[in-house]
Each structure stands twice: as C-alpha cells, then as structure tokens.
C-alpha atoms as a PDB file:
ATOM      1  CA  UNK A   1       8.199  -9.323 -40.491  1.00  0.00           C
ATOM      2  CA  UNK A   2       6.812  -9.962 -44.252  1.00  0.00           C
ATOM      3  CA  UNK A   3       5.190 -12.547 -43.210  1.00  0.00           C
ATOM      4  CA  UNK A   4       3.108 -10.472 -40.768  1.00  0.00           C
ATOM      5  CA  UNK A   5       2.445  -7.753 -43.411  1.00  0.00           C
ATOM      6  CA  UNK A   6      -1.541  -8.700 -44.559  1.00  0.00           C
ATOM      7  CA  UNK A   7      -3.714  -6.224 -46.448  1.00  0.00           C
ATOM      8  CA  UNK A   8      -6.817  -4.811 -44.174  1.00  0.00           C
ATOM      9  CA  UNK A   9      -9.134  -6.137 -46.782  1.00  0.00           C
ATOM     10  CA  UNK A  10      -8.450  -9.648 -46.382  1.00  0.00           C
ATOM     11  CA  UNK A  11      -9.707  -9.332 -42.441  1.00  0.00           C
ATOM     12  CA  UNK A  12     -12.538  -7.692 -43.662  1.00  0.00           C
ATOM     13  CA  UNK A  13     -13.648 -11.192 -45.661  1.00  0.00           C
ATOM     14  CA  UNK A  14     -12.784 -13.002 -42.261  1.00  0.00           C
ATOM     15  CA  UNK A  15     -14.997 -10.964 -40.284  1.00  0.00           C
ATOM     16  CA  UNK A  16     -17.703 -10.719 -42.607  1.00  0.00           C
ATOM     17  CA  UNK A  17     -17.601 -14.493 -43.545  1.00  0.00           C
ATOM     18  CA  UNK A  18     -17.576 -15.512 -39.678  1.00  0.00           C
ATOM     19  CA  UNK A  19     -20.607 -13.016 -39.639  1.00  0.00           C
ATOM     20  CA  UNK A  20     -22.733 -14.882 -42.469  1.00  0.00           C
ATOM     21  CA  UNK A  21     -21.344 -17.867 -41.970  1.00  0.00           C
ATOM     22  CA  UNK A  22     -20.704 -18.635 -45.361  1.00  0.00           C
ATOM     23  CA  UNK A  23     -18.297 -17.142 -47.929  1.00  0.00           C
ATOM     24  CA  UNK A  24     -21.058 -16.566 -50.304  1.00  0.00           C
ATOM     25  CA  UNK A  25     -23.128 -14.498 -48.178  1.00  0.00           C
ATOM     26  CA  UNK A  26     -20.445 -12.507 -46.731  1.00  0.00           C
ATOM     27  CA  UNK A  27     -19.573 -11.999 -50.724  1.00  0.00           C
ATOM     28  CA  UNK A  28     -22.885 -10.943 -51.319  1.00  0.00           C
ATOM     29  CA  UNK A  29     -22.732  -8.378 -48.452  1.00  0.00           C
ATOM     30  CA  UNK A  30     -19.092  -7.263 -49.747  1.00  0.00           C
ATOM     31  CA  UNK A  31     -20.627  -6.897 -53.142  1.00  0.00           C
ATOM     32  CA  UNK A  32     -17.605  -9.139 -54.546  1.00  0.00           C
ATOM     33  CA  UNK A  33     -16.717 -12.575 -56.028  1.00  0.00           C
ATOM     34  CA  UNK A  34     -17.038 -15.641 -53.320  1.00  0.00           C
ATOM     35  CA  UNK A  35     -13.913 -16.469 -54.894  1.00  0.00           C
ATOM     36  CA  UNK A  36     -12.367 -13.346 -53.878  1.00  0.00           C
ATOM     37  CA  UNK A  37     -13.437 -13.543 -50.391  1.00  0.00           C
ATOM     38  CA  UNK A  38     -12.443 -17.532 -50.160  1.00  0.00           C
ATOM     39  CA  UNK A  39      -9.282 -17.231 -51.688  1.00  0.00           C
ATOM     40  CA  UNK A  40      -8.733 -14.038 -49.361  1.00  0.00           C
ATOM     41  CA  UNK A  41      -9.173 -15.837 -46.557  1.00  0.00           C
ATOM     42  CA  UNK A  42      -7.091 -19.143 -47.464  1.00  0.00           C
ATOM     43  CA  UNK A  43      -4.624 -16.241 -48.053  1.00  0.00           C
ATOM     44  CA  UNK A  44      -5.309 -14.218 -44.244  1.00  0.00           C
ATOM     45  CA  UNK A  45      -4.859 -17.938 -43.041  1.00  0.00           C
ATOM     46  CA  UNK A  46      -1.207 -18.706 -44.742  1.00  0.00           C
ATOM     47  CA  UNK A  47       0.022 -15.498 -43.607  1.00  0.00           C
ATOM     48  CA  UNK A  48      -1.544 -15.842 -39.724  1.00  0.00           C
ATOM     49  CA  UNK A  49       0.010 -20.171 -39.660  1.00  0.00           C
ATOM     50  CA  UNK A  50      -3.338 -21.289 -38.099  1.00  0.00           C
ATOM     51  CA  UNK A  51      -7.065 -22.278 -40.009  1.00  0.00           C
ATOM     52  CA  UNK A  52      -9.558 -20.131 -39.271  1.00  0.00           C
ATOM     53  CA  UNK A  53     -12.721 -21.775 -40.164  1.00  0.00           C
ATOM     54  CA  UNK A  54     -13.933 -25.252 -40.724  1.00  0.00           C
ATOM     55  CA  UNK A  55     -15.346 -25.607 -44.262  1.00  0.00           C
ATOM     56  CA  UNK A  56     -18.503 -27.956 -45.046  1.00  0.00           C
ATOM     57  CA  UNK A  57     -21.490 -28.354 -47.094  1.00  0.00           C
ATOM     58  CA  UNK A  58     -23.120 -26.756 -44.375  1.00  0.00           C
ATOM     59  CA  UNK A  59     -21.133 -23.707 -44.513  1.00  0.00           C
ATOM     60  CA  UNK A  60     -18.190 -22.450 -42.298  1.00  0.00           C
ATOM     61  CA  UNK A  61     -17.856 -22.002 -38.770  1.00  0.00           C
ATOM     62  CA  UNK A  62     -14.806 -20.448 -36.725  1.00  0.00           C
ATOM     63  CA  UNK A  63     -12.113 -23.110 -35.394  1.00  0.00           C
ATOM     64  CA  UNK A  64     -11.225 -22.216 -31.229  1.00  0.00           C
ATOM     65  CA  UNK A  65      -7.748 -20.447 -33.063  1.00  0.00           C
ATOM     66  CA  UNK A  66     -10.121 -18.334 -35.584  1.00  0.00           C
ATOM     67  CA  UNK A  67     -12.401 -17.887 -33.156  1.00  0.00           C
ATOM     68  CA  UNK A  68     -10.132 -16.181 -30.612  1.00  0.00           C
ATOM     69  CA  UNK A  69      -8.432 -14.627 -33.935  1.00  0.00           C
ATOM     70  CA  UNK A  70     -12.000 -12.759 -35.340  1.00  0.00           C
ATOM     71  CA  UNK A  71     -12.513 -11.242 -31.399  1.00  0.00           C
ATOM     72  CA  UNK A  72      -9.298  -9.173 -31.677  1.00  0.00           C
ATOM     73  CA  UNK A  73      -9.801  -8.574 -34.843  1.00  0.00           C
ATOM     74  CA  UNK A  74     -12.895  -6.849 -34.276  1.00  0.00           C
ATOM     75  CA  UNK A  75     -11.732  -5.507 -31.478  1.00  0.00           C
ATOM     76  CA  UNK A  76      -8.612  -3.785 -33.526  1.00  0.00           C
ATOM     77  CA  UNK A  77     -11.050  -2.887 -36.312  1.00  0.00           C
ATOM     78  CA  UNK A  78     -12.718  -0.700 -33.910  1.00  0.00           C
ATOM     79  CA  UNK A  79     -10.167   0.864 -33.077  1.00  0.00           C
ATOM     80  CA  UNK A  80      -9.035   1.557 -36.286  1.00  0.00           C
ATOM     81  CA  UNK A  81     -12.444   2.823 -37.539  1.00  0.00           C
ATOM     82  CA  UNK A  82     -11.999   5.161 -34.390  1.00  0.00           C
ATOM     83  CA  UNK A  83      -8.896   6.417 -36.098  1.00  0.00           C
ATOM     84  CA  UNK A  84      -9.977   6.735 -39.215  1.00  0.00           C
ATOM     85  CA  UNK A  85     -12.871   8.668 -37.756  1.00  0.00           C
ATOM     86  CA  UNK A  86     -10.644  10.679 -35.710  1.00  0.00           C
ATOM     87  CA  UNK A  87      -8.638  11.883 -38.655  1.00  0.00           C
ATOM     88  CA  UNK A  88     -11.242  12.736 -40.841  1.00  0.00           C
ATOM     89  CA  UNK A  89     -12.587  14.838 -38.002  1.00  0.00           C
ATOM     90  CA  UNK A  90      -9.161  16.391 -37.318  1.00  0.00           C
ATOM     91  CA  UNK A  91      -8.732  17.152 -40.795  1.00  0.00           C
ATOM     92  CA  UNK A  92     -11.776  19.143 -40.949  1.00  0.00           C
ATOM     93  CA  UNK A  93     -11.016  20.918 -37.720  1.00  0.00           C
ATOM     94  CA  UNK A  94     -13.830  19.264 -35.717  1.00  0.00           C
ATOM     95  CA  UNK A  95     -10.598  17.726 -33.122  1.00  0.00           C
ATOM     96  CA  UNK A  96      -6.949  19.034 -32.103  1.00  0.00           C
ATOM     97  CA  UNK A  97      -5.624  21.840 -31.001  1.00  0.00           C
ATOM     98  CA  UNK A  98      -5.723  25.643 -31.716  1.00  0.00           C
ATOM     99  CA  UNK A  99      -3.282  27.925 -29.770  1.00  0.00           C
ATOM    100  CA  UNK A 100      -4.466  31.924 -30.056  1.00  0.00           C
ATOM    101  CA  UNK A 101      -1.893  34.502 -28.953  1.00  0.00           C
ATOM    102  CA  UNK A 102      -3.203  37.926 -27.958  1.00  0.00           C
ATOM    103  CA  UNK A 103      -1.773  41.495 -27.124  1.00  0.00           C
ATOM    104  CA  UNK A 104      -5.370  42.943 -27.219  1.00  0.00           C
ATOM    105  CA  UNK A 105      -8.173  42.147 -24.197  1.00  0.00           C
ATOM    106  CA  UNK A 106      -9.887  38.775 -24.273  1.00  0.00           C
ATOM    107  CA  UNK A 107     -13.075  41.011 -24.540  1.00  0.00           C
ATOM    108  CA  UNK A 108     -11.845  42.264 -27.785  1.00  0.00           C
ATOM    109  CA  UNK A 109     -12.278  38.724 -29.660  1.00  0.00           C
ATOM    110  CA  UNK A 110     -14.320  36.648 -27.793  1.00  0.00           C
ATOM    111  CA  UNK A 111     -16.799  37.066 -29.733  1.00  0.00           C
ATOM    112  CA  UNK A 112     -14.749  35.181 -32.926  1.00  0.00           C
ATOM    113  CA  UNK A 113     -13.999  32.575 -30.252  1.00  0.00           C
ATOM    114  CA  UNK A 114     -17.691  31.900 -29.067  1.00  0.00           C
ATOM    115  CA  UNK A 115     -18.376  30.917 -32.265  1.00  0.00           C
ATOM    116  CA  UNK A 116     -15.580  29.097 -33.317  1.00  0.00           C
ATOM    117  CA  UNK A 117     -16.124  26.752 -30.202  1.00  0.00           C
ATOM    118  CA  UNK A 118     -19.746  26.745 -31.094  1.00  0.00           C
ATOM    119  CA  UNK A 119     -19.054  24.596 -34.275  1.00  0.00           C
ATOM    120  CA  UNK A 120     -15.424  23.314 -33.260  1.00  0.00           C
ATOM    121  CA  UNK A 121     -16.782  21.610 -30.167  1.00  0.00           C
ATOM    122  CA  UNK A 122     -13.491  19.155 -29.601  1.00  0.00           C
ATOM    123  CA  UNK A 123     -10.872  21.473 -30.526  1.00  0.00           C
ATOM    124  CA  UNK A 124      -9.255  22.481 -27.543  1.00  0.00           C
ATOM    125  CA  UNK A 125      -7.805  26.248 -27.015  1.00  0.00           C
ATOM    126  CA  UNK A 126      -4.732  27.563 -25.604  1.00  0.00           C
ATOM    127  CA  UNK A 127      -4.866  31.757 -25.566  1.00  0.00           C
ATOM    128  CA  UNK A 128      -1.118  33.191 -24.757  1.00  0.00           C
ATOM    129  CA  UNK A 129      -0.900  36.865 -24.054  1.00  0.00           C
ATOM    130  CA  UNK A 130       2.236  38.876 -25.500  1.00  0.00           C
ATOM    131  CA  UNK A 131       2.941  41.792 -27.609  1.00  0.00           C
ATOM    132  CA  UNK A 132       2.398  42.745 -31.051  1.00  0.00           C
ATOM    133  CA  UNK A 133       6.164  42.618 -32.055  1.00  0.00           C
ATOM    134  CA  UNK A 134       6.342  39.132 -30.183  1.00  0.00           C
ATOM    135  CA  UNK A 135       3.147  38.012 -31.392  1.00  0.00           C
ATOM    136  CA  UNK A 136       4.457  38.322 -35.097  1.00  0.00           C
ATOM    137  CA  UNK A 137       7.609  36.499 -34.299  1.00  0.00           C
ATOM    138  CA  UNK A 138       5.589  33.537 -32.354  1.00  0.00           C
ATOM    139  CA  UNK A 139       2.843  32.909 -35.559  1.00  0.00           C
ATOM    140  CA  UNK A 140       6.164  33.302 -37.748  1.00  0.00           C
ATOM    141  CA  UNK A 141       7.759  30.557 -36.017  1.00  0.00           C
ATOM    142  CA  UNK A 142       4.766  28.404 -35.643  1.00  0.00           C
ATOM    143  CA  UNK A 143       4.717  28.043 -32.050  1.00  0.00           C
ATOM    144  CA  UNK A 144       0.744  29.700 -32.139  1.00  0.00           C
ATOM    145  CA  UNK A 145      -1.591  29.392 -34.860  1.00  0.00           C
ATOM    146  CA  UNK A 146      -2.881  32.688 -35.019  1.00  0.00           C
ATOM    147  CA  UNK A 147      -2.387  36.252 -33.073  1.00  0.00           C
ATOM    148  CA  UNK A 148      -4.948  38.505 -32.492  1.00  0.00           C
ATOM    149  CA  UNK A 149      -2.445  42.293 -32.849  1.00  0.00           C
ATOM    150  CA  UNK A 150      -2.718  45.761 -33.642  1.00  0.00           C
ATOM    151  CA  UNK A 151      -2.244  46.411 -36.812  1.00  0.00           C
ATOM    152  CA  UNK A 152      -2.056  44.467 -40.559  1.00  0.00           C
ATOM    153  CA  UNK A 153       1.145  42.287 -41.188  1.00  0.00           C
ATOM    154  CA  UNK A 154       1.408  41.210 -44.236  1.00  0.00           C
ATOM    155  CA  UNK A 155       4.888  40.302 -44.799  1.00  0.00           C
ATOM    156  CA  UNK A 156       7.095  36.914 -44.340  1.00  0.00           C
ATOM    157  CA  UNK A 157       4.340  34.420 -45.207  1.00  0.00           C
ATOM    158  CA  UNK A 158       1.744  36.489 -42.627  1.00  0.00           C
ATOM    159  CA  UNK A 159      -1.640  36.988 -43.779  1.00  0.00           C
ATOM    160  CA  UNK A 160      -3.523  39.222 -42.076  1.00  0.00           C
ATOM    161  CA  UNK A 161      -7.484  39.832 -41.788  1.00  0.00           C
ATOM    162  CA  UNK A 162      -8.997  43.412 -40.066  1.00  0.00           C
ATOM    163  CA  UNK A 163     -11.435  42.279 -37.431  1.00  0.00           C
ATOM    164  CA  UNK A 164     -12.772  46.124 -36.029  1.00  0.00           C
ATOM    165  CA  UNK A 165     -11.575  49.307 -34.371  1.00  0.00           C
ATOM    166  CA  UNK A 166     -11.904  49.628 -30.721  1.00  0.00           C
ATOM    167  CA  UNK A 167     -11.765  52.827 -29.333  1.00  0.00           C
ATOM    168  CA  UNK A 168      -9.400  53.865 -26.390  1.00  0.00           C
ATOM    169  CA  UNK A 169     -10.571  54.577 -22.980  1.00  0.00           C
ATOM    170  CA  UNK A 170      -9.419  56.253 -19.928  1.00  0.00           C
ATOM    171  CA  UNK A 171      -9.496  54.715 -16.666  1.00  0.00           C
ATOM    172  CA  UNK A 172      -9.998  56.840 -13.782  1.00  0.00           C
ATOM    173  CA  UNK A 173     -11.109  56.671  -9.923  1.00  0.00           C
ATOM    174  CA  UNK A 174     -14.355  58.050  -9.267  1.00  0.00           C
ATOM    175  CA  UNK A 175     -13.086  60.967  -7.205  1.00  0.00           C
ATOM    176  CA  UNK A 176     -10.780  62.443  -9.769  1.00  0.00           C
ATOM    177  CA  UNK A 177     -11.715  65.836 -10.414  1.00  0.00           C
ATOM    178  CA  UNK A 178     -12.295  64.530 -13.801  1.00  0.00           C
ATOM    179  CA  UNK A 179     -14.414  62.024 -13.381  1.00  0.00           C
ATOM    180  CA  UNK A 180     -17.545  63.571 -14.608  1.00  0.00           C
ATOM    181  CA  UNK A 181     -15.783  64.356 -18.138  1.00  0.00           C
ATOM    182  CA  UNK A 182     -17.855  63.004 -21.255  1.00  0.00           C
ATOM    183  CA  UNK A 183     -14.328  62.768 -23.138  1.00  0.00           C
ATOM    184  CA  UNK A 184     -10.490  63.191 -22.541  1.00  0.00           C
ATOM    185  CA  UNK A 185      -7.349  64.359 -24.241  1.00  0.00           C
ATOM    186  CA  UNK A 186      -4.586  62.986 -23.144  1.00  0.00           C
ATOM    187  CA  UNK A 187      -3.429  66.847 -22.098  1.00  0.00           C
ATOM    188  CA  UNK A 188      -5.896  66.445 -19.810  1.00  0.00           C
ATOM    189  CA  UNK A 189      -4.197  64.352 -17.897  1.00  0.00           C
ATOM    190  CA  UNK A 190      -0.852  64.212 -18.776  1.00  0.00           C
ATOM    191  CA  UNK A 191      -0.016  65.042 -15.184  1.00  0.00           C
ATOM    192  CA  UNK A 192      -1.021  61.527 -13.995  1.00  0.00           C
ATOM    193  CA  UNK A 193       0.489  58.505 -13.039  1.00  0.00           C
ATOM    194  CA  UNK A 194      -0.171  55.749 -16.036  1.00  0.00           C
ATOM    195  CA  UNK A 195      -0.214  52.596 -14.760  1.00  0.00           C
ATOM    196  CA  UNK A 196       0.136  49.802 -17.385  1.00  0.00           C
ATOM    197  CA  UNK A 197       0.769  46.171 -18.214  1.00  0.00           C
ATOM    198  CA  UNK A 198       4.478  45.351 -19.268  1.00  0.00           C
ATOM    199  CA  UNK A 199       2.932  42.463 -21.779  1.00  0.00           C
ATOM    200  CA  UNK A 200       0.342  42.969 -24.073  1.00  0.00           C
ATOM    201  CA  UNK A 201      -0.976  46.453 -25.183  1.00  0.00           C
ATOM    202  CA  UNK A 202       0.907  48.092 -22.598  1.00  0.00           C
ATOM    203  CA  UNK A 203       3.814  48.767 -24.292  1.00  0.00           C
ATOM    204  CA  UNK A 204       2.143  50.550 -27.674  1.00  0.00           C
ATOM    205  CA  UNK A 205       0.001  52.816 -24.978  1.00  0.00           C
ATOM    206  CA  UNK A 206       3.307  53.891 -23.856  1.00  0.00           C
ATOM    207  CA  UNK A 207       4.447  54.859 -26.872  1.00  0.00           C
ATOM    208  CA  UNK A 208       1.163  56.455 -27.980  1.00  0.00           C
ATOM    209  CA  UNK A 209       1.297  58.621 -24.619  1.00  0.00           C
ATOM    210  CA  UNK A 210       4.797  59.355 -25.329  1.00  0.00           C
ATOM    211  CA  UNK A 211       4.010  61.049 -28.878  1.00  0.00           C
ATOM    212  CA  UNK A 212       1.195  62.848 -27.594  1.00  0.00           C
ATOM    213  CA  UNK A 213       2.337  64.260 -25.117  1.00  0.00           C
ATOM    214  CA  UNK A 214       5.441  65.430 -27.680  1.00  0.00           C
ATOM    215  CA  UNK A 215       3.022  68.122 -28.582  1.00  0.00           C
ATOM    216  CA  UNK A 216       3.195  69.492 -24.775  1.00  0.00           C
ATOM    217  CA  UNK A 217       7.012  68.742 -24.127  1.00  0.00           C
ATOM    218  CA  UNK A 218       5.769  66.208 -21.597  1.00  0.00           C
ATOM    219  CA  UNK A 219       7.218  63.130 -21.201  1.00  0.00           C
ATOM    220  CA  UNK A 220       4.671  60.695 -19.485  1.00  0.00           C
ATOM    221  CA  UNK A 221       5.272  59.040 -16.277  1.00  0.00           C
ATOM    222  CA  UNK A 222       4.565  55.358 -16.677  1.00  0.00           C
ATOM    223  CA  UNK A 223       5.096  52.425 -14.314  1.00  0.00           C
ATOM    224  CA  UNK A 224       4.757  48.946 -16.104  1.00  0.00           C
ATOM    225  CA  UNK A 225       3.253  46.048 -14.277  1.00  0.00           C
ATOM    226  CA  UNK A 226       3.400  42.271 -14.843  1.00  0.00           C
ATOM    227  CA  UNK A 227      -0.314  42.388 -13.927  1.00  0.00           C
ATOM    228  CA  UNK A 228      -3.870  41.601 -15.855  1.00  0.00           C
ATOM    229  CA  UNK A 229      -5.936  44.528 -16.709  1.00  0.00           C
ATOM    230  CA  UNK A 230      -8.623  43.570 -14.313  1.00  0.00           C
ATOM    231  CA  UNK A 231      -6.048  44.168 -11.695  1.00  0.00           C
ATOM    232  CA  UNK A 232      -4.952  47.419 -13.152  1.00  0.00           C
ATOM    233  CA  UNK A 233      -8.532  48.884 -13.015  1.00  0.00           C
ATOM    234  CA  UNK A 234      -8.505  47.787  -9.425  1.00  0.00           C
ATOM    235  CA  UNK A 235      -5.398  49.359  -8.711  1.00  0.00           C
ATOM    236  CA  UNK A 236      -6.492  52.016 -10.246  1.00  0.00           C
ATOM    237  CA  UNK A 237      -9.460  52.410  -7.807  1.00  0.00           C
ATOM    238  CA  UNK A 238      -7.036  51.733  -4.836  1.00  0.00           C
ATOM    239  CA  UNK A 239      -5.430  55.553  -6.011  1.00  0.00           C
ATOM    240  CA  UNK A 240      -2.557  54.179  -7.418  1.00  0.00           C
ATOM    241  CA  UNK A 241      -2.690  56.069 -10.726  1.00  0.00           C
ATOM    242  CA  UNK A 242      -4.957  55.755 -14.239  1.00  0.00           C
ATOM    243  CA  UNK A 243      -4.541  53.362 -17.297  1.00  0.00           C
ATOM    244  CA  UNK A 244      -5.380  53.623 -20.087  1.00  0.00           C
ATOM    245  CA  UNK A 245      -7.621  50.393 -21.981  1.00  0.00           C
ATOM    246  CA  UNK A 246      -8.740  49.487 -25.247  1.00  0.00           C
ATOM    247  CA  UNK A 247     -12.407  48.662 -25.742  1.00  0.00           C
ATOM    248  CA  UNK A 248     -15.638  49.039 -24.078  1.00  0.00           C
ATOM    249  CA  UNK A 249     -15.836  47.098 -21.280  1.00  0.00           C
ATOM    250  CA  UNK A 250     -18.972  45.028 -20.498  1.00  0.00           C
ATOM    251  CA  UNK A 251     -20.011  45.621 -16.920  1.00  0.00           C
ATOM    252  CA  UNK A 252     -18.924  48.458 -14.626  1.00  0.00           C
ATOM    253  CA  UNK A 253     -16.469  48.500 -12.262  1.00  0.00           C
ATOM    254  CA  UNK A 254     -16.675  49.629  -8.619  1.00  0.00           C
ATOM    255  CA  UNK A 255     -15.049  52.845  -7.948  1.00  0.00           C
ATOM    256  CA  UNK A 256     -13.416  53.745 -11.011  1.00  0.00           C
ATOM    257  CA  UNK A 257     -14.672  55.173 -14.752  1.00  0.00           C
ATOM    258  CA  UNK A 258     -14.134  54.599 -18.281  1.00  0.00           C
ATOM    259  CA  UNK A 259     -13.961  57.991 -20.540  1.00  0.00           C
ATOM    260  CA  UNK A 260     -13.383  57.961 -24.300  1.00  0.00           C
ATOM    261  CA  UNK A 261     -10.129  59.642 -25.216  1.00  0.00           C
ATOM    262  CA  UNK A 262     -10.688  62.679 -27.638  1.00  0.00           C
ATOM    263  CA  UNK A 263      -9.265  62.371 -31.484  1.00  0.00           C
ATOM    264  CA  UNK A 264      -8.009  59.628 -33.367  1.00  0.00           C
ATOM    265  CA  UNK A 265      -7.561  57.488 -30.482  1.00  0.00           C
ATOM    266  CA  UNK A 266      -9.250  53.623 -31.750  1.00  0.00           C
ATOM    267  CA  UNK A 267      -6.902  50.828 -32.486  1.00  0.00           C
ATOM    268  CA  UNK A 268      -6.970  48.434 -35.639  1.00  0.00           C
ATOM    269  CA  UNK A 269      -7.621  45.111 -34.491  1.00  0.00           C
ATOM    270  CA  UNK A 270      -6.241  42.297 -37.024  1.00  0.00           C
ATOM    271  CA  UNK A 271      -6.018  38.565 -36.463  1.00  0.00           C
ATOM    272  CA  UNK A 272      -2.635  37.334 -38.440  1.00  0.00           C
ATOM    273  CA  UNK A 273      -1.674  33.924 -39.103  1.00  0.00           C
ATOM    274  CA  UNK A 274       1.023  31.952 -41.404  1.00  0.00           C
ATOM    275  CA  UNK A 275      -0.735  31.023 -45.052  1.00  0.00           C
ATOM    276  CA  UNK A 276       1.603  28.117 -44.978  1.00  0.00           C
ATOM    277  CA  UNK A 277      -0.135  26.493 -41.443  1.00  0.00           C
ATOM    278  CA  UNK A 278      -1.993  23.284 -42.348  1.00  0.00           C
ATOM    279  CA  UNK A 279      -3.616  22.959 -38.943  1.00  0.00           C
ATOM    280  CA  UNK A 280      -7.417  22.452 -39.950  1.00  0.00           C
ATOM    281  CA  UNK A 281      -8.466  24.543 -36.842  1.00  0.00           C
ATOM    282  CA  UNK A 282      -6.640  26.773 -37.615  1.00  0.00           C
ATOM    283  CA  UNK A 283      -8.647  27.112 -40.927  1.00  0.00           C
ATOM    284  CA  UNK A 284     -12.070  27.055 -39.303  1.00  0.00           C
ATOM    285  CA  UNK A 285     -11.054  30.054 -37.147  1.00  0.00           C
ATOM    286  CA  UNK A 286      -9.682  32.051 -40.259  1.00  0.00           C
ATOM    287  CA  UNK A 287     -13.294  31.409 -41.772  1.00  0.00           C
ATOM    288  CA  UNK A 288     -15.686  32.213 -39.125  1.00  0.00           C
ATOM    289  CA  UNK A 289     -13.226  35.132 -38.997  1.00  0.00           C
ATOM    290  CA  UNK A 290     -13.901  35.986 -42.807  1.00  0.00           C
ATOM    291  CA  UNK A 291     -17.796  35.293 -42.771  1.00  0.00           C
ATOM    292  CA  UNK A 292     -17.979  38.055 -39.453  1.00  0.00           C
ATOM    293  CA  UNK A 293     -16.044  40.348 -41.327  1.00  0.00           C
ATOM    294  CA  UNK A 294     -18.287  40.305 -44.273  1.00  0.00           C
ATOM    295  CA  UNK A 295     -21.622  40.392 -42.392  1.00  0.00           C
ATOM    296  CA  UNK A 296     -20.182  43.296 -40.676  1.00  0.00           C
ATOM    297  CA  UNK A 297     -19.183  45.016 -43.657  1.00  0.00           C
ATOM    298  CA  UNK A 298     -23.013  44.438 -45.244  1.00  0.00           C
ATOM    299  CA  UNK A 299     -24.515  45.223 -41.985  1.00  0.00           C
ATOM    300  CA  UNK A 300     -22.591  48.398 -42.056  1.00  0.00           C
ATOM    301  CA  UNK A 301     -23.359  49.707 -45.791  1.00  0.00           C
END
C-alpha cells in the first residue's frame, strides 16, 4: 500500500510535462525548478513500476503505458477539482442541505426562505411541521437546523433571533351572524366549535382559548385535527366549526372570513437554532435572517 501512496503534486509535473512536452516548459508554466519537475516525475514513475515518457534531445513524449497513465489521470484530476470545488462551495453554503422545522404557517417565513434560495441556489430544503415544545427538542438534538417557533429560547446552546409579530385571526363562514364584525373577542364566540390542527400552532391556540375564556368560566370546546390549515379553513366553510390562524393570509378564501381578534392577541415569531451547528447553510439562513431583521428595524424607526 506505501508503495501506492504518491503526493498529488508529482502528477501535476506529469500532466503538465506531457502537456509542454518538455520538462522545462512545463517548469516554466509550474513556476518551479526543471529539476523539481524531472526528478518528480522519475519519482511518480518508481512509485507507478512503469516509464512514462521517452526522454531525448528533442524533448519527451508519453510511452503507450504513460500515455494510457496521463488519460486517467486527467480524468481523476477532474474529478478531484470537482471535489475540491464542491467543498469550497459547501463550506460557504452555496451546496447541501438545510432542514427548517416549523409550528407557525409556511406564509409566516417564506419570505426569509425566498431569499435564502435566491442566493443558496443548490442547497436543497426539507421544511418539517411540529410544535414549539418539539421543535426545541428537534434543533437541540440536531436532527433540523433551525425552527421557526413562538417565542425566544435561549437556553441549552439555543440561540434565538425575533423575526415579527403576526397578529391572530378568526376564521369564520360567511353566514355567521358575525361575519360582518371588523374585530372579535374571543367572548364573542366562545360558544363555537374551534376546530384546530393537533401539530403545529394548534396546540398553543388551545391553550390561549383556554385562559381566555378563564375570565368567563368557559371552558372551550376544541376538536384537534391531523389536518393542514388550508383544510381547516375549508372545513370551516363546510359548517363544521371556526379556527382560529395566525397571520394575514394572502388571497381570500371562498365562503369563509378572516377577523382580527381584539387585545393582545399577535404572536412572537422567532427562528432558533443550535450556536454549536457547523452546517454552512445553516449560517447563510441565520444571516439573511439578521440583515431582514435590521432593515426592518431601520425601516421601522
């Protein structure tokens, strides 16, 4: 196996002299000694058992064995230029992987994404919805890079950054009698069936309605469903009760409306992530992340 073990540069002076066709030109075009690049080669030869080139006034010229020898050899030079490539790349987060776990709606932070992918063109991203307790535990453990929560976290190693507050809406069919409202307290409705999702925010709206509706001596009647938002505003509209969501949404929705809740009623959006994660993606999300935050904070003053 020693005898296999041969130093990158001396293939270098093989394919560069096979190139020139002379050791003294490929040494000029190495910027080195021709004895460097001759004795390199007699050297490359020795450890390979076969002559590469026959030497002459004339110069040198490939024998059939160092002929076949230089067309791998630039053919696994390639590839390793492609690999060095590749991991320069990867270490500056232009390639790999970044996985993004969510309680909060895609709508919330795609924003942060849109422009991550817009200078992170290779990376590729896996988004995994789950709750803010689970979240934690997930970036904790390093199975996802970041989490997109409710709430800061900064405990265990987490470092957290505040990315907005979205404001909390109630979802209602168009022929409820309160439709037409301009805003809601929860009182309002605290009669209704909530319909929510059993992963992601639906949880902490359950306990938010719960300690509302303290104040009344009501306790809410929720039905959890392992089902997307999208479908919850639909079944919503189909009269099976009202949810509650977080966020504006971006188009309407047949046969249902969105009403701002009354009071203190916006959640604290925070993307948290493990200081100790050397992913290089990871790292370009964190500072697009930053940079938004400032702009928003100048654009706000």
């Amino acid at each position: 196996m020693t005898k296999h073990f041969v130093d990158f540069r001396l293939f270098q002076y093989a394919l560069s002299s096979g190139e020139h066709g002379s050791f003294r030109r490929a040494a000029a075009a190495l910027n080195l000694q021709q004895s460097t690049v001759s004795r390199g080669v007699r050297n490359l030869e020795h450890r390979v058992g076969a002559e590469l080139f026959e030497r002459s006034h004339a110069g040198i010229r490939p024998t059939p064995a160092g002929d076949q020898f230089l067309k791998e050899a630039t053919l696994g030079f390639e590839h390793l230029k492609r690999a060095v490539l590749h991991a320069e790349a990867s270490h500056r987060g232009e390639h790999g992987a970044l996985t993004v776990c969510a309680c909060v709606p895609f709508i919330l932070y795609s924003e942060l994404l849109e422009r991550f992918r817009e200078k992170h063109t290779s990376v590729s991203i896996e988004i995994v919805e789950s709750t803010t307790n689970a979240s934690e535990a997930l970036v904790q453990q390093r199975h996802v890079d970041v989490a997109i929560v409710t709430g800061s976290h900064d405990n265990g190693g987490v470092h957290s950054l505040h990315i907005g507050d979205e404001p909390m809406l109630a979802v209602l069919p168009k022929s409820h009698s309160q439709a037409s409202a301009r805003r809601l307290s929860i009182d309002d409705i605290r009669q209704e069936t909530f319909i929510l999702s059993a992963s992601g925010l639906g949880p902490e709206i359950k306990d938010y309605l719960s300690r509302q509706m303290t104040r009344s001596d009501t306790e809410p009647r929720v039905q959890l469903h392992r089902a997307s938002q999208c479908d919850l505003n639909n079944m919503v509209a189909s009269g099976f009760g009202v949810t509650i969501v977080v966020g504006r949404p971006r188009t309407e929705i047949d046969r249902v409306v969105f009403i701002p809740l009354a009071g203190r009623s916006a959640i604290s959006v925070w993307a948290i992530w493990m200081k100790s994660n050397p992913n290089p993606a990871l790292r370009g999300l964190v500072d697009i992340a930053q940079e938004r935050t400032t702009m928003l904070r100048t654009t706000r003053r």
